[in-house]
Protein backbone atom coordinates (compact mmCIF):
# COMPACT_ATOMS: atom_id res chain seq x y z
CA UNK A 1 -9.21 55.02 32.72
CA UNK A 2 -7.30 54.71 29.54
CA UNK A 3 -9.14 54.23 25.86
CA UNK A 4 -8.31 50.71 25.90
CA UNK A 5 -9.65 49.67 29.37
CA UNK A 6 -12.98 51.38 28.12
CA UNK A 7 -12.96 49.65 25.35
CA UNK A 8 -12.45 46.35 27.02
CA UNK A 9 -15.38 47.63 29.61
CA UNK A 10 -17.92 48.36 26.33
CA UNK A 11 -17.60 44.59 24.76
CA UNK A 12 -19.45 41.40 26.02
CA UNK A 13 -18.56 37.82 25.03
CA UNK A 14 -21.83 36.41 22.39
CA UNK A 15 -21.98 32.88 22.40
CA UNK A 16 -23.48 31.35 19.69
CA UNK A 17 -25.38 27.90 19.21
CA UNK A 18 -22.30 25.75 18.83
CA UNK A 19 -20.85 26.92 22.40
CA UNK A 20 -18.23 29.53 19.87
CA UNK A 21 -17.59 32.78 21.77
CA UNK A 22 -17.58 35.34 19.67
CA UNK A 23 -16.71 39.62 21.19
CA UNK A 24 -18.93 42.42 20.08
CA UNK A 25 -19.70 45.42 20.47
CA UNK A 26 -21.97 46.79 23.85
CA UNK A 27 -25.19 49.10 22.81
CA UNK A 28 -24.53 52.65 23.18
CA UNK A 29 -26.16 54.91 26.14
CA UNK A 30 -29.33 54.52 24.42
CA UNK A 31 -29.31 50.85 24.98
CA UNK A 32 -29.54 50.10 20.73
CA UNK A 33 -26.90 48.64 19.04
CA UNK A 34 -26.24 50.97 15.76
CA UNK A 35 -26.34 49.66 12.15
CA UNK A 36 -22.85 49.19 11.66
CA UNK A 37 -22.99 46.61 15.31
CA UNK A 38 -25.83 45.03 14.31
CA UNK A 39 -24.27 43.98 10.56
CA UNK A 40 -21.10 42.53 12.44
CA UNK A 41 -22.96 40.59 14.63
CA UNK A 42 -25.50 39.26 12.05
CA UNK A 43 -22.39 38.59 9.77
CA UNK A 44 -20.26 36.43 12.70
CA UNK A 45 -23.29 34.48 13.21
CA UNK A 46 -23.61 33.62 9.49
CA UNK A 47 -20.26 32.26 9.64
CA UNK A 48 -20.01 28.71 7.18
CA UNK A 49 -20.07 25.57 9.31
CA UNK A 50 -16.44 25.00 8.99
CA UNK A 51 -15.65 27.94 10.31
CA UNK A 52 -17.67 27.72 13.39
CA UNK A 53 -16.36 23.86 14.38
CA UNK A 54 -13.16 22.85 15.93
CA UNK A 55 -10.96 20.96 12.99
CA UNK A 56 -11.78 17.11 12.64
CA UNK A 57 -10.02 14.70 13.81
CA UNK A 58 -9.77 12.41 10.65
CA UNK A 59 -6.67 10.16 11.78
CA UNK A 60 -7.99 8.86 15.02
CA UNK A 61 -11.79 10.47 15.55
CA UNK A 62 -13.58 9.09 18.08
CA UNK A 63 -16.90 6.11 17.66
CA UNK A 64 -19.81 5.85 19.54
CA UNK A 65 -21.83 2.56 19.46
CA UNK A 66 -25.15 3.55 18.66
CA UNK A 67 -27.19 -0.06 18.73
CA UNK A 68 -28.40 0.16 22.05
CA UNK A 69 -30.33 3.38 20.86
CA UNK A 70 -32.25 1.23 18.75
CA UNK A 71 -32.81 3.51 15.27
CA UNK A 72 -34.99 2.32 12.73
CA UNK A 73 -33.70 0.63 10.02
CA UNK A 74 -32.42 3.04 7.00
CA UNK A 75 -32.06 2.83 3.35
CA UNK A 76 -29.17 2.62 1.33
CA UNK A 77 -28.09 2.39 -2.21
CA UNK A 78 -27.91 -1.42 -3.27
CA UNK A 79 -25.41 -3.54 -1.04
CA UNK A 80 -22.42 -4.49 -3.32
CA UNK A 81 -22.49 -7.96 -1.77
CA UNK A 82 -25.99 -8.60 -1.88
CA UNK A 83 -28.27 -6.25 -3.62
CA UNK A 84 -30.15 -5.19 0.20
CA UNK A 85 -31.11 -1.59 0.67
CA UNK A 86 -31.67 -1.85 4.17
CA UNK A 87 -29.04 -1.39 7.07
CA UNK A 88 -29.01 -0.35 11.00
CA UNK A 89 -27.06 2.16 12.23
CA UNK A 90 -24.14 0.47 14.23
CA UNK A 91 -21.36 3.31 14.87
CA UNK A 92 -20.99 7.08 14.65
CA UNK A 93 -18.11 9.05 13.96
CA UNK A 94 -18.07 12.13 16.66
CA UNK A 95 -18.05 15.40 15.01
CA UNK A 96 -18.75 14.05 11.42
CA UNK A 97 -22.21 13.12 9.80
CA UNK A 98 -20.85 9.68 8.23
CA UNK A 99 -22.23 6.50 10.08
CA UNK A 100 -21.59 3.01 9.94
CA UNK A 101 -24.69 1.24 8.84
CA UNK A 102 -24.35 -3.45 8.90
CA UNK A 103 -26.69 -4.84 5.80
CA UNK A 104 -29.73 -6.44 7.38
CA UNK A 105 -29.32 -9.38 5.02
CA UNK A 106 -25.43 -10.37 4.58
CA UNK A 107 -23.73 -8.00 7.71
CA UNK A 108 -21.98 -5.99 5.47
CA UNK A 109 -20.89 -2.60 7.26
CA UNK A 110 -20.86 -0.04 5.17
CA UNK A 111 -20.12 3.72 5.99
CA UNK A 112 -22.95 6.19 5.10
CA UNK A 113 -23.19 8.53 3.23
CA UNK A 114 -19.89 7.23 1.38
CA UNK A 115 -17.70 10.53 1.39
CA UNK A 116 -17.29 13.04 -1.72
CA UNK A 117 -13.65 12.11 -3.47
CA UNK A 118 -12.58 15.81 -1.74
CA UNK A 119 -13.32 14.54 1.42
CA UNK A 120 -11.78 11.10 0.94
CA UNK A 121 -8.59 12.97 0.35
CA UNK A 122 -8.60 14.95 3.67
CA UNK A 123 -8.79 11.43 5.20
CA UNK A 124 -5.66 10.65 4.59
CA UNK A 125 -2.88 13.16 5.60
CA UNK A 126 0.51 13.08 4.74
CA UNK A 127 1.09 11.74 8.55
CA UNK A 128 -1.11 8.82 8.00
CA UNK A 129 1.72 7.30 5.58
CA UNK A 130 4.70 8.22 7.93
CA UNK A 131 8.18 9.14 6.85
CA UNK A 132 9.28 8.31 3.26
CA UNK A 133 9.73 4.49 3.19
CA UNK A 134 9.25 3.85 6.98
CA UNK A 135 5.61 3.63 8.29
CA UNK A 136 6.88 3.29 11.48
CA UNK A 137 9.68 3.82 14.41
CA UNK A 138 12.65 2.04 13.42
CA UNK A 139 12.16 -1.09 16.03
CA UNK A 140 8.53 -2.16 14.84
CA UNK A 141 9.14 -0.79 10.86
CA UNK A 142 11.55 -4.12 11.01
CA UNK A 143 9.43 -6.22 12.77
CA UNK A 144 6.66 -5.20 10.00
CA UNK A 145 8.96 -6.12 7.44
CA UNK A 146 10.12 -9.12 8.60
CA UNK A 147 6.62 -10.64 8.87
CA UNK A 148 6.23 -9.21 5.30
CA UNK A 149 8.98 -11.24 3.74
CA UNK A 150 7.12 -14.27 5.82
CA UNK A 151 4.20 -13.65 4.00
CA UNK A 152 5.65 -12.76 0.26
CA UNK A 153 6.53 -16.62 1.32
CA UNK A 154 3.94 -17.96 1.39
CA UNK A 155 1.98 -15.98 -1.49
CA UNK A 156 4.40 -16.91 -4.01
CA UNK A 157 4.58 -20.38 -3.18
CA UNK A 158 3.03 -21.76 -6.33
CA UNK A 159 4.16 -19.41 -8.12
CA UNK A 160 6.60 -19.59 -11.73
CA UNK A 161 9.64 -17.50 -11.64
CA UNK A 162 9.14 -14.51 -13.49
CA UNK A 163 5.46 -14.22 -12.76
CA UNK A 164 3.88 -10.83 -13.10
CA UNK A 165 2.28 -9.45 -10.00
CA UNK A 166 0.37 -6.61 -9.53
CA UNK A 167 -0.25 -5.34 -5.72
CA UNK A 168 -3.28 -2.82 -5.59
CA UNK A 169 -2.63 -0.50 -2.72
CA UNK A 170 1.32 -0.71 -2.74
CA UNK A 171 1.77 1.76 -0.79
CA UNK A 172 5.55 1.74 0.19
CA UNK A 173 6.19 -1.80 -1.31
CA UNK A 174 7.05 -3.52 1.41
CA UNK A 175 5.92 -7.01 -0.66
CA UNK A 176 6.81 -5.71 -3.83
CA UNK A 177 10.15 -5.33 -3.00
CA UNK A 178 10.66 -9.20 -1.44
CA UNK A 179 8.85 -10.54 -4.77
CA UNK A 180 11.33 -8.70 -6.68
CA UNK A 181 13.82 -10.58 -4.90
CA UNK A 182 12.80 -13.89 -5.50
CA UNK A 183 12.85 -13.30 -9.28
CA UNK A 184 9.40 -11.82 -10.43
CA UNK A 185 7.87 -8.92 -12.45
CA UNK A 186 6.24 -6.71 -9.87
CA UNK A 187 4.13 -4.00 -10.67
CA UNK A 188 2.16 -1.43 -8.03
CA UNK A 189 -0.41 0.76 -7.93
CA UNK A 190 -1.67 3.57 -5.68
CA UNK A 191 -3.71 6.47 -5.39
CA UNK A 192 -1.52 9.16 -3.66
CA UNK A 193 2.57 9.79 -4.57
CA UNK A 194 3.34 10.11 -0.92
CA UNK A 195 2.60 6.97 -0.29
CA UNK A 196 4.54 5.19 -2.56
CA UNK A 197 7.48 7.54 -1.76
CA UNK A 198 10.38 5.03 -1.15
CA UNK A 199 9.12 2.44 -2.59
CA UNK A 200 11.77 -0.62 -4.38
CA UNK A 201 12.82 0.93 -7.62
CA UNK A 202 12.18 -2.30 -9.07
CA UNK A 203 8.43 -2.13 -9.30
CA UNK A 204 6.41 -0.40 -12.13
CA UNK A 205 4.17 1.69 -9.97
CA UNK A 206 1.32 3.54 -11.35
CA UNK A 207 -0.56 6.36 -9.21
CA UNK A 208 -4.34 6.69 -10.03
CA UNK A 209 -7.71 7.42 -8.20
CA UNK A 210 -9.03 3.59 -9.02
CA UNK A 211 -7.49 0.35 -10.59
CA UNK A 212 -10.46 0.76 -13.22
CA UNK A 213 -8.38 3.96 -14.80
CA UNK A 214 -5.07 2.43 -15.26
CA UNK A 215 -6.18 0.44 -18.51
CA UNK A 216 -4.00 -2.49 -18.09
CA UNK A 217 -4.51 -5.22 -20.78
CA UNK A 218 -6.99 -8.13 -20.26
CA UNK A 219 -4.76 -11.72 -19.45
CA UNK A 220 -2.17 -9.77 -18.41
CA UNK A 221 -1.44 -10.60 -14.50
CA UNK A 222 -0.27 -13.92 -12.95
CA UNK A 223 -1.44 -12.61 -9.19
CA UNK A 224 -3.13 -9.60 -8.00
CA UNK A 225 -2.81 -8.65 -4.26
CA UNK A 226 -5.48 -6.79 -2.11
CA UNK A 227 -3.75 -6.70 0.99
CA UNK A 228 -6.34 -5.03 3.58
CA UNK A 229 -7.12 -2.60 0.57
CA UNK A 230 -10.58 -3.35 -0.81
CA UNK A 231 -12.18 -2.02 2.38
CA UNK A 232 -10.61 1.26 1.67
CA UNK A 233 -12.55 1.59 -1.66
CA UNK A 234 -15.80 3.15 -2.42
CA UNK A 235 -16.71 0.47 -5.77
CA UNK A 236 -15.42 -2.71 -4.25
CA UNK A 237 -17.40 -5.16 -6.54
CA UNK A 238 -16.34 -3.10 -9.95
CA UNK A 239 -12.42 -3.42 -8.57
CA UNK A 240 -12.98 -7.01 -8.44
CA UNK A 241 -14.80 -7.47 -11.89
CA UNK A 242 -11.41 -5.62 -13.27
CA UNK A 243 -9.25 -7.55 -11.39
CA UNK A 244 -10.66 -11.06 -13.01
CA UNK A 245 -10.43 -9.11 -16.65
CA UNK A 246 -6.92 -8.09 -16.16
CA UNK A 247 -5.93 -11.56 -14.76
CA UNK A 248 -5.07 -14.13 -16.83
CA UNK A 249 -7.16 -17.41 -16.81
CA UNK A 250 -6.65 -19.40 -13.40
CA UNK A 251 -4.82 -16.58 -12.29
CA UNK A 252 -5.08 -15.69 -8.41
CA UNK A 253 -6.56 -12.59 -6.94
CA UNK A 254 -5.65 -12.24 -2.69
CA UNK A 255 -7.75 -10.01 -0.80
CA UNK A 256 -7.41 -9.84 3.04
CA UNK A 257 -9.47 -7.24 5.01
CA UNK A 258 -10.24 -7.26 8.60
CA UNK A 259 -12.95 -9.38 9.32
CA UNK A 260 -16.10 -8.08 10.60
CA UNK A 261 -17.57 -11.47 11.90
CA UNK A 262 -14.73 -11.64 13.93
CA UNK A 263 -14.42 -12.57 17.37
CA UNK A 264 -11.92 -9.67 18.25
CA UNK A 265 -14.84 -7.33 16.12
CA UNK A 266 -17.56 -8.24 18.18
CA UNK A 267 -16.21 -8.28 21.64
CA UNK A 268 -14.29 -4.67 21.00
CA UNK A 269 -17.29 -2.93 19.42
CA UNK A 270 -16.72 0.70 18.80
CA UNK A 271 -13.42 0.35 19.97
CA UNK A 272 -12.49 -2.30 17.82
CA UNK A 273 -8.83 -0.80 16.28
CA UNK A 274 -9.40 -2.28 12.75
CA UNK A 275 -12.48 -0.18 12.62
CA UNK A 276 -10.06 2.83 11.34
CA UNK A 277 -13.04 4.74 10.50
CA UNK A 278 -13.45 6.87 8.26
CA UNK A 279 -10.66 5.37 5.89
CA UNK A 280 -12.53 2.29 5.84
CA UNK A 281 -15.60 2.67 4.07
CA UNK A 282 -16.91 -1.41 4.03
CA UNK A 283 -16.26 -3.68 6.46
CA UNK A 284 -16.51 -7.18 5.50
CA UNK A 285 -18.18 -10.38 7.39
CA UNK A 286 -15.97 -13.43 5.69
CA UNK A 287 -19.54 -14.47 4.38
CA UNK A 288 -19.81 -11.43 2.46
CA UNK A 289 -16.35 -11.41 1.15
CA UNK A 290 -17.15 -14.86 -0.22
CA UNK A 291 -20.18 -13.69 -1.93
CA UNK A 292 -18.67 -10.90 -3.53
CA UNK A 293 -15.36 -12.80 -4.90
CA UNK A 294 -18.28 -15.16 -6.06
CA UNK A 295 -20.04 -12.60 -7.39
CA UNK A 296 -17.45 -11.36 -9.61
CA UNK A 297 -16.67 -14.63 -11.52
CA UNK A 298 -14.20 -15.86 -8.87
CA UNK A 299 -13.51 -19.54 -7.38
CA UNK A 300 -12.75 -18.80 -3.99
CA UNK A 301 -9.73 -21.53 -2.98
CA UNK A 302 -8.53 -21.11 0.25
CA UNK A 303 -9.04 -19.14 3.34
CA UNK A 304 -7.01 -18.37 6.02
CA UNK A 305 -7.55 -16.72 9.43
CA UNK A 306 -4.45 -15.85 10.47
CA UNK A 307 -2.42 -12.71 10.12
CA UNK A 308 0.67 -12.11 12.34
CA UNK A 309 1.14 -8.87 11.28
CA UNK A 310 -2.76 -7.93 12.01
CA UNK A 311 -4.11 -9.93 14.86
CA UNK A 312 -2.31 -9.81 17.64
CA UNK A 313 -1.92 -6.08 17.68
CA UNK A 314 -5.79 -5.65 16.98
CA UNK A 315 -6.41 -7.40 20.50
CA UNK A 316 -3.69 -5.12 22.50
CA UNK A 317 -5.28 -1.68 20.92
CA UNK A 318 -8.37 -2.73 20.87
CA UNK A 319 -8.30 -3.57 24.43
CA UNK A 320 -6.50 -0.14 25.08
CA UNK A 321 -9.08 1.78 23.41
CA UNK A 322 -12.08 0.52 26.24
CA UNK A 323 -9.67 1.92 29.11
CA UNK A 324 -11.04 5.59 29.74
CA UNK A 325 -8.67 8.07 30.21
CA UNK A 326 -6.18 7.24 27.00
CA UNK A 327 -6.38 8.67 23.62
CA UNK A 328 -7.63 6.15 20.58
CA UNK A 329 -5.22 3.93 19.26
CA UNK A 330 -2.43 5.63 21.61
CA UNK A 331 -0.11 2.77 20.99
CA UNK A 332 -0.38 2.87 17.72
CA UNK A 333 0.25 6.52 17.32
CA UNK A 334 3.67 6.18 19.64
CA UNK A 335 4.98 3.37 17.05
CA UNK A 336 3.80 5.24 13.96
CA UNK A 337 6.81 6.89 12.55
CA UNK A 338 5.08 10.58 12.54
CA UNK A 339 4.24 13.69 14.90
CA UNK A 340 0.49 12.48 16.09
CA UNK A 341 -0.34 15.77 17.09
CA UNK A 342 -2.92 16.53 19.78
CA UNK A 343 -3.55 12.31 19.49
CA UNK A 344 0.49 12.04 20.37
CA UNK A 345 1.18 10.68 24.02
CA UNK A 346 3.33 13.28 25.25
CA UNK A 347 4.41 12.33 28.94
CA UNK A 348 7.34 9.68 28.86
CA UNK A 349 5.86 7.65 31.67
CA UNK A 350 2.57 6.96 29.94
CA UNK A 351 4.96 6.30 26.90
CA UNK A 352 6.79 3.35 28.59
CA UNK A 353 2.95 2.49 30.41
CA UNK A 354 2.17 2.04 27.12
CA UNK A 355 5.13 0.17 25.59
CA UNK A 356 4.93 -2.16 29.42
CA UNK A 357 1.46 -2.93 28.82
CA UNK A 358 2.04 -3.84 24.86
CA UNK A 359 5.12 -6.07 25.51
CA UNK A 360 2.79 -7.72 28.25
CA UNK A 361 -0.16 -7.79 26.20
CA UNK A 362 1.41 -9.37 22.87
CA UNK A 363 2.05 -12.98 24.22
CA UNK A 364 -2.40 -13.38 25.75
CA UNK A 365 -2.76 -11.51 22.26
CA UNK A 366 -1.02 -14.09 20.18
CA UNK A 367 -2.52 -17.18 22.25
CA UNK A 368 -5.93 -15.63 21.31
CA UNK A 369 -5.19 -14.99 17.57
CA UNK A 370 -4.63 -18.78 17.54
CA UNK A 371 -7.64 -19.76 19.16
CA UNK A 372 -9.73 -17.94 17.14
CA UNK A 373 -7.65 -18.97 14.10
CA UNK A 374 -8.75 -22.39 14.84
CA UNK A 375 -12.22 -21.54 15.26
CA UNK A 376 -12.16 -19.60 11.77
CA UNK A 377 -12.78 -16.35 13.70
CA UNK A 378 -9.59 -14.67 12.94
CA UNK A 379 -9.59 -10.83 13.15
CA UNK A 380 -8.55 -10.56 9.81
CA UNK A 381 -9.14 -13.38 6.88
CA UNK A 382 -7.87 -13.61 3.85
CA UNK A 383 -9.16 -15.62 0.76
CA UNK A 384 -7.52 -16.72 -2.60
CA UNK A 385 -10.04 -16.25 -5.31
CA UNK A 386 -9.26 -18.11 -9.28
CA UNK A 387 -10.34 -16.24 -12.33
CA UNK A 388 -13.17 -18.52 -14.02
C-alpha cells in the first residue's frame, strides 16, 4: 500500500454543528489522539462564524413568512413614523439574523436590527448597479428610460425653466439627464461612485454616506426627488427634516416607495418582489408615509398610485417568485445587465420560459395595476409634499 493510500486510510471526515465537514487526523494504535491532533481539531472547531457558513446571498436571499408562527410582539427603538416601540415579526431573511418587524400602531415595516454601515455596504455589490450607465440588457434599459422621460414629464410640469433640482439617490441619472434637457439646473447625489458611473455630465453630483453631510445651503432647491430611495435609508425622518431646510419655501419634495398597504404587498407576502430585502430597511404603508412627510413640516399635495415603470413588473415577479422550483426574482436577474451568479438562469429554455411567461404576464399585470390604481392600492405610491 503506498504512504498516501495509508494516509487516506488513517483520516475520518468530523462534522461539526453547522453540517461543515472538516478531515482529521485518526488516533494512533493506542486509540488517543496525541497533543498535536487534539490542538488541530480544537482549533478547526473554533473557527469564526464566517468562516464556518456558506457566503450570503445579499442580492436575492431568500424570505420566509413567519406570521403564522405567531411570535410575541418585540421591542424596537422608537418608530420614525409614529413614536411605537412595539412590532411583530413578519419576514425572515434565510441565513441572516435581520428580520422584518410591521409597527403595531401605524404598519410600518421596519428591518431589525438595522445593519452596521459595514454591512450595509456588502449589500450592495458592484453587480447590483449593472454595467456603467446601463442597469439593464439593452431591450428593457430603453424601455426603462423611455418611461423615465414620461415621468421627468410629468414632475416638471409646474415647474420654471431653470429650476434647481436635486435628485437624492441619482444613481445613473436617468431623470437627471431628461431635466437637463428641458432647461434646468440638476444636481445629484449618491452614496457609492459606481453607481453614478455614467451618469449625464450635466448634473453636479455629490457622493456621500447621507444627504445630512453634503451641507447644502438652506432655500436653496426648487424640487427634491426621492424616487423609491427613502426606504433604502436607515434615518428616514432626519432626511426629510433636511430636505424641507434645504428647500426653498413652497418648494416640492417627491418621494415614491413601494407601498406596503398595497394590494400586490399583501397578496404576494414573502414573495412580494418589492420586498428587496435587505436593501430595504422600511417599508412604508401610504398612511405612514403621510404621517412622516407631515411630521417633518410638509403639506402633502397630491398622491398618485400609479407607476409604469414599478407596477406591472412587481405583479409578474412577484407571481414568479410563489412558483417552486425557480430562483427569486429569476426574471429580473435575466434582464439585469450583470453576471447573477449562482441566482443566474443558466439553461436557454427556462430563459425564453421566462421571457414567454413575462411577455404573457405584462398585459393581466398592467390591467391589475389599473385596478388597483383606481382603488388607491397601487403597488407603489408616490406623494408630493410642500415645504411649510
Amino acid at each position: 500500500m503506498s504512504a498516501t493510500s495509508a494516509q487516506r486510510d488513517q483520516t475520518s471526515v468530523l462534522e461539526d454543528d453547522f453540517g461543515t465537514s472538516q478531515t482529521v487526523s485518526n488516533p494512533d494504535d493506542s486509540g488517543t489522539l496525541t497533543s498535536t491532533e487534539v490542538a488541530e481539531v480544537i482549533q478547526e472547531m473554533m473557527r469564526p462564524w464566517d468562516s464556518l457558513v456558506v457566503p450570503r446571498n445579499y442580492l436575492n436571499p431568500q424570505i420566509e413568512d413567519v406570521r403564522h408562527l405567531c411570535f410575541d410582539t418585540v421591542v424596537l427603538s422608537p418608530c420614525p413614523v409614529c413614536d411605537s416601540e412595539f412590532a411583530l415579526p413578519t419576514f425572515e431573511i434565510r441565513g441572516m439574523p435581520q428580520r422584518l418587524a410591521t409597527c403595531l400602531d401605524c404598519g410600518l415595516g421596519r428591518l431589525h436590527p438595522l445593519p452596521s454601515p459595514e454591512e450595509l455596504g456588502r449589500f450592495y455589490p458592484d453587480e447590483y448597479y449593472g454595467s456603467p450607465g446601463a442597469k439593464f440588457e439593452p431591450m428593457t434599459e430603453a424601455v426603462v428610460r423611455f418611461v423615465g422621460t414620461l415621468h421627468v414629464q410629468s414632475l416638471s410640469r409646474k415647474l420654471q425653466p431653470g429650476s434647481r433640482i436635486l435628485d437624492i439617490g441619482c444613481g445613473r441619472g436617468v431623470l437627471l439627464s431628461s431635466l437637463a434637457d428641458r432647461g434646468h439646473e440638476v444636481h445629484g447625489m449618491d452614496v457609492s461612485e459606481t453607481a453614478i458611473a455614467g451618469a449625464d455630465p450635466r448634473a453636479d453630483i455629490r457622493v456621500a454616506n447621507c444627504i445630512t453631510e453634503v451641507e447644502y445651503p438652506s432655500n436653496h432647491f426648487d424640487q427634491v426627488i426621492l424616487w423609491h430611495v427613502l426606504e433604502h435609508l436607515t434615518n428616514p425622518r432626519e432626511v426629510l427634516a433636511e430636505i424641507n431646510r434645504i428647500l426653498k419655501p413652497g418648494g416640492q419634495v417627491i418621494v415614491a416607495v413601494p407601498n406596503f398597504s398595497s394590494w400586490q404587498a399583501r397578496w404576494s407576502g414573502a414573495a412580494w418582489f418589492h420586498l428587496d430585502l435587505p436593501r430595504h430597511l422600511f417599508h412604508f404603508p401610504v398612511n405612514g408615509l403621510r404621517q412622516l412627510l407631515t411630521r417633518t413640516d410638509f403639506t402633502v399635495t397630491c398622491e398618485q398610485h400609479f407607476s409604469l415603470r414599478q407596477n406591472p413588473f412587481g405583479w409578474v415577479q412577484s407571481a414568479m417568485n410563489k412558483c417552486d422550483g425557480l430562483r427569486r426574482n429569476a426574471l429580473y436577474n435575466l434582464l439585469h445587465n450583470y453576471d447573477a451568479g449562482e441566482n443566474s438562469v443558466a439553461s436557454p429554455w427556462k430563459q425564453r420560459a421566462l421571457r414567454a411567461a413575462y411577455l404573457t404576464g405584462m398585459p393581466i399585470a398592467g390591467v391589475l395595476s389599473l385596478l388597483t390604481t383606481a382603488a388607491r392600492s397601487g403597488a407603489s405610491v408616490c406623494l408630493v409634499g410642500q415645504a411649510n
